[in-house]
N, C-alpha and C. Protein backbone atom coordinates (compact mmCIF):
# COMPACT_ATOMS: atom_id res chain seq x y z
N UNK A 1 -15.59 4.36 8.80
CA UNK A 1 -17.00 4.58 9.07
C UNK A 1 -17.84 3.38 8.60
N UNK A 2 -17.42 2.53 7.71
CA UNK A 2 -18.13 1.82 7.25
C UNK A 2 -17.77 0.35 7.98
N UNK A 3 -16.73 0.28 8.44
CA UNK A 3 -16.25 -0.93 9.15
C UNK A 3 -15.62 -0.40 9.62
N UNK A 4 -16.13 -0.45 11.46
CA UNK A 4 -15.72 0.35 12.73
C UNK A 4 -14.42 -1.09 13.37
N UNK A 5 -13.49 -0.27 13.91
CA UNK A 5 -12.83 -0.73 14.59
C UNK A 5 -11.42 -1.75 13.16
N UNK A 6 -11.54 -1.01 11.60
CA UNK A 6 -10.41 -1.68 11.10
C UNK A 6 -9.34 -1.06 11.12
N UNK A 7 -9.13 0.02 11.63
CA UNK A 7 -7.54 0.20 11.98
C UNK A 7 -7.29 0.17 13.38
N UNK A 8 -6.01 -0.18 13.60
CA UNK A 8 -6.03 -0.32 15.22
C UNK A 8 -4.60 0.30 15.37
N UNK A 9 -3.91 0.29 16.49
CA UNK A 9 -2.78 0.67 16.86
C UNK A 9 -2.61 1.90 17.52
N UNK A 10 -3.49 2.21 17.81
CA UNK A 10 -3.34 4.27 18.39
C UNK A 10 -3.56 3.66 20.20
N UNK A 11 -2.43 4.25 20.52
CA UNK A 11 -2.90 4.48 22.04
C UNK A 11 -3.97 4.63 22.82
N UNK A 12 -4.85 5.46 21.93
CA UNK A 12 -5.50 5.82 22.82
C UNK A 12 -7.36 4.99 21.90
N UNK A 13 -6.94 3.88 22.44
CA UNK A 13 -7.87 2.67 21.94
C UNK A 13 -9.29 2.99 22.07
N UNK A 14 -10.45 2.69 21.70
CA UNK A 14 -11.27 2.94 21.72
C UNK A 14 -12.40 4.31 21.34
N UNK A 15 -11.34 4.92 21.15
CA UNK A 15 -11.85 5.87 20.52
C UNK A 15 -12.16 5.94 18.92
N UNK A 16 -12.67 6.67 17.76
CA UNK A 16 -12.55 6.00 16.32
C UNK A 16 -11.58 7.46 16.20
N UNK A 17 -10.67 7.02 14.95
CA UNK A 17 -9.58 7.40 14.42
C UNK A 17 -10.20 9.10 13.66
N UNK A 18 -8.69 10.09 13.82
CA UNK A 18 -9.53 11.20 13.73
C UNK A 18 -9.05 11.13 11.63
N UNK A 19 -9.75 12.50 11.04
CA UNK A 19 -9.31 12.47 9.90
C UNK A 19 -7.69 12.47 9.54
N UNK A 20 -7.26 13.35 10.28
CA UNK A 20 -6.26 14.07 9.98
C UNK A 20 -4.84 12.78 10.70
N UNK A 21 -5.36 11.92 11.57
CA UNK A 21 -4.92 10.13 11.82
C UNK A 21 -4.96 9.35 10.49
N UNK A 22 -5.58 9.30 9.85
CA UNK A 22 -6.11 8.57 8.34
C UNK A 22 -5.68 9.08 7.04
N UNK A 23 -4.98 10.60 7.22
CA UNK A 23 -4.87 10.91 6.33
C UNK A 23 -3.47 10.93 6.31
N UNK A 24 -2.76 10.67 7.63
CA UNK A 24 -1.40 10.25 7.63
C UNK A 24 -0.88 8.95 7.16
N UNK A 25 -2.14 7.73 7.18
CA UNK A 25 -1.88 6.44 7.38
C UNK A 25 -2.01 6.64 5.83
N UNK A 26 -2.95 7.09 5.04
CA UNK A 26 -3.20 7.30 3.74
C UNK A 26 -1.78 7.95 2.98
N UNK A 27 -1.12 8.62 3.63
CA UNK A 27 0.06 9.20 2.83
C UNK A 27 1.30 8.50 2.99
N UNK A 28 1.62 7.76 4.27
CA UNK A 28 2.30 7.09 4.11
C UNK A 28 2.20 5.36 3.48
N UNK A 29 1.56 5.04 3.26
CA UNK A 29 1.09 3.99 2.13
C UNK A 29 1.17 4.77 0.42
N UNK A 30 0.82 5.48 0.18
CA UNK A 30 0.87 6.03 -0.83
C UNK A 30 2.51 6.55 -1.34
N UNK A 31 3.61 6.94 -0.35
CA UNK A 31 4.76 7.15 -0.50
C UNK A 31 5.87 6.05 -0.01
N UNK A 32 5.03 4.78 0.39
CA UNK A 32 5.78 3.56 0.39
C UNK A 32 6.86 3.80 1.46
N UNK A 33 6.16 4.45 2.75
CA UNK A 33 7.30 4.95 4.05
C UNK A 33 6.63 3.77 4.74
N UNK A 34 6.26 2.94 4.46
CA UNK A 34 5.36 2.23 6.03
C UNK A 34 4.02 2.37 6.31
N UNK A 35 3.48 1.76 7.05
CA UNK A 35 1.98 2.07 8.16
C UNK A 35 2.16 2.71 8.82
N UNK A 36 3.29 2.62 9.39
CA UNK A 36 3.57 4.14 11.02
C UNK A 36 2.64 3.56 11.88
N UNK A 37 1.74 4.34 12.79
CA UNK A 37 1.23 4.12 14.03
C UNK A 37 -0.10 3.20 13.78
N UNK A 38 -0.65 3.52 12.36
CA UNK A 38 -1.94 2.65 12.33
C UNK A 38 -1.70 1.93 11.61
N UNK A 39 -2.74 0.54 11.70
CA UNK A 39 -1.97 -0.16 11.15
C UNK A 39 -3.94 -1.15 10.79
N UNK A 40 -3.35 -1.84 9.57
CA UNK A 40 -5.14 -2.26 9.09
C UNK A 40 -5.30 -3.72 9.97
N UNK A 41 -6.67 -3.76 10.64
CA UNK A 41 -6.41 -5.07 11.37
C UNK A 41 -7.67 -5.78 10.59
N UNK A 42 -8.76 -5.90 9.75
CA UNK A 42 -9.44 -6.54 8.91
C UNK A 42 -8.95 -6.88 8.14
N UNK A 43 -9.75 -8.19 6.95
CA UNK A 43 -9.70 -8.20 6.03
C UNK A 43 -9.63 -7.24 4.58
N UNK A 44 -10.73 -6.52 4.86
CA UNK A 44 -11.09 -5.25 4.02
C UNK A 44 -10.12 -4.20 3.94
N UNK A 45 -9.20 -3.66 5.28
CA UNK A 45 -8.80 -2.93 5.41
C UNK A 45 -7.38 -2.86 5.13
N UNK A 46 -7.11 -4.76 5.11
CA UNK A 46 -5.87 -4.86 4.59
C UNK A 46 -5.75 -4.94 2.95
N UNK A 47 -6.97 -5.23 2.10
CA UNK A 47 -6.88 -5.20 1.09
C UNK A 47 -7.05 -3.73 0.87
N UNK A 48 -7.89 -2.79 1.24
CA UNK A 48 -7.47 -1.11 1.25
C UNK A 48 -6.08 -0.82 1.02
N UNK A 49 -5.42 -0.91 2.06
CA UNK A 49 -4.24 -0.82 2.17
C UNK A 49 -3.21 -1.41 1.27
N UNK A 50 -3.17 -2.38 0.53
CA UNK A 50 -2.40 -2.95 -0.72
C UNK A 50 -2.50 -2.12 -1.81
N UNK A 51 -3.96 -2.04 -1.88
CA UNK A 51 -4.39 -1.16 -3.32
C UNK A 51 -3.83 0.15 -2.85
N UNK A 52 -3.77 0.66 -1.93
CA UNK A 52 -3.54 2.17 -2.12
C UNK A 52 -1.27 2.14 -2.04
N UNK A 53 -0.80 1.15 -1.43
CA UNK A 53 0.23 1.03 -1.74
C UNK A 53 0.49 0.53 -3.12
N UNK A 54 -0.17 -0.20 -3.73
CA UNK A 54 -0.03 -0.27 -5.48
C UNK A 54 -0.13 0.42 -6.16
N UNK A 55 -1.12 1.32 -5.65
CA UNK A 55 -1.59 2.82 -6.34
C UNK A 55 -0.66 3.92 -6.42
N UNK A 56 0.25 3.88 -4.90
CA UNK A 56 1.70 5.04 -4.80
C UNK A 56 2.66 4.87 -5.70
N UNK A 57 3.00 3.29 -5.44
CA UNK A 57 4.03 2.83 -6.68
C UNK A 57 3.63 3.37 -7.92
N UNK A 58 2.84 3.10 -8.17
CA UNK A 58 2.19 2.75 -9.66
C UNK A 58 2.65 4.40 -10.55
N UNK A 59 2.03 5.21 -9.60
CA UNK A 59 1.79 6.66 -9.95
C UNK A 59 3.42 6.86 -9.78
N UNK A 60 4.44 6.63 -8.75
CA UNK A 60 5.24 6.95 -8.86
C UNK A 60 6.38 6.91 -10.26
N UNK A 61 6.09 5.36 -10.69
CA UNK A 61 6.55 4.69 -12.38
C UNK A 61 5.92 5.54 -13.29
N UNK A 62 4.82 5.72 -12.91
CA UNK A 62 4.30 6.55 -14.35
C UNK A 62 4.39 7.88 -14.49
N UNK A 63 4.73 8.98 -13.56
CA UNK A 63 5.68 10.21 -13.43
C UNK A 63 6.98 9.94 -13.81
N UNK A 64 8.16 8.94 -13.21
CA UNK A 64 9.32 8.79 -13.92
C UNK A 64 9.61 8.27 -15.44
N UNK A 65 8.49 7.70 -15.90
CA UNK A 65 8.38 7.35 -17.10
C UNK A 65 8.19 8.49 -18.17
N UNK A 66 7.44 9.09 -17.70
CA UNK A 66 7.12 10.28 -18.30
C UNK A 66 7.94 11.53 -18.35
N UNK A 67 8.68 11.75 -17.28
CA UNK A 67 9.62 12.36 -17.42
C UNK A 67 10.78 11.78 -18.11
N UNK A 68 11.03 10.66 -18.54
CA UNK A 68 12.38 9.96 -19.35
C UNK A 68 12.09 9.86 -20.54
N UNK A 69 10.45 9.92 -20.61
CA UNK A 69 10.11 10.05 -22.18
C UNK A 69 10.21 11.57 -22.67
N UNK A 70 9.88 12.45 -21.86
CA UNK A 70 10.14 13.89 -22.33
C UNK A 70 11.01 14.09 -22.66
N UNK A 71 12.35 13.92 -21.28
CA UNK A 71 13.69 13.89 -21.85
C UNK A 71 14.30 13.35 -23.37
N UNK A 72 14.09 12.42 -23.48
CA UNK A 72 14.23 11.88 -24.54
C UNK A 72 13.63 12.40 -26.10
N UNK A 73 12.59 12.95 -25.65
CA UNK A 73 12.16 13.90 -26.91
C UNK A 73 12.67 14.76 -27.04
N UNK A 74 12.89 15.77 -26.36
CA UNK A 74 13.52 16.95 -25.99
C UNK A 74 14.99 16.48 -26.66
N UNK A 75 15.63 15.46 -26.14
CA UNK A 75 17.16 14.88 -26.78
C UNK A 75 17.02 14.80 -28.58
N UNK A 76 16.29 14.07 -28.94
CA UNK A 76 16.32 14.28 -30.25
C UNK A 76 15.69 15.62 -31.14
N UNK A 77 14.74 16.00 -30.30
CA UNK A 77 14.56 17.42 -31.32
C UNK A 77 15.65 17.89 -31.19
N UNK A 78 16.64 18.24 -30.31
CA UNK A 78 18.15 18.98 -30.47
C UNK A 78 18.64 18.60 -31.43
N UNK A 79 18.94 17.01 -31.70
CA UNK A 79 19.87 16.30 -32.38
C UNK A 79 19.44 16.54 -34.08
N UNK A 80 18.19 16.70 -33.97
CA UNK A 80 17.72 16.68 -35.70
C UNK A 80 18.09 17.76 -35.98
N UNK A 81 17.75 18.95 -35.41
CA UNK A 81 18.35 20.44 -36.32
C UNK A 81 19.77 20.85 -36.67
């Protein structure tokens, strides 16, 4: 909405992209599957698109981290009693 015409790739051209189009392109960047059908054709939209793939990673490391640190607590409270 704010910069018309930065994603491109949908068949059916000219029309603007629906939510539920964006919110696919948004999830797969975020789960590091690809762009799929849309794809960022600006400047702006390609830096969008980095950050929100840095952002999937990111969150993904810091859930597995956190779960290896639990584990690991969980391992030694056993071990001390």
């Amino acid at each position: 909405m704010w910069i018309p015409a930065s994603f491109g790739g949908d068949p059916a051209a000219g029309r603007p992209h629906t939510f539920l189009e964006l919110l696919s392109l948004s999830f797969n960047n975020l789960s590091a599957t690809g762009l799929g059908d849309i794809v960022p054709l600006t400047p702006p939209a390609r830096v969008l698109v980095m950050l929100e793939q840095f952002a999937g990673v990111a969150y993904i490391a810091v859930v597995v981290s956190r779960l290896v640190g639990m584990t690991i607590v969980r391992y030694r409270g056993k071990g001390t009693s």
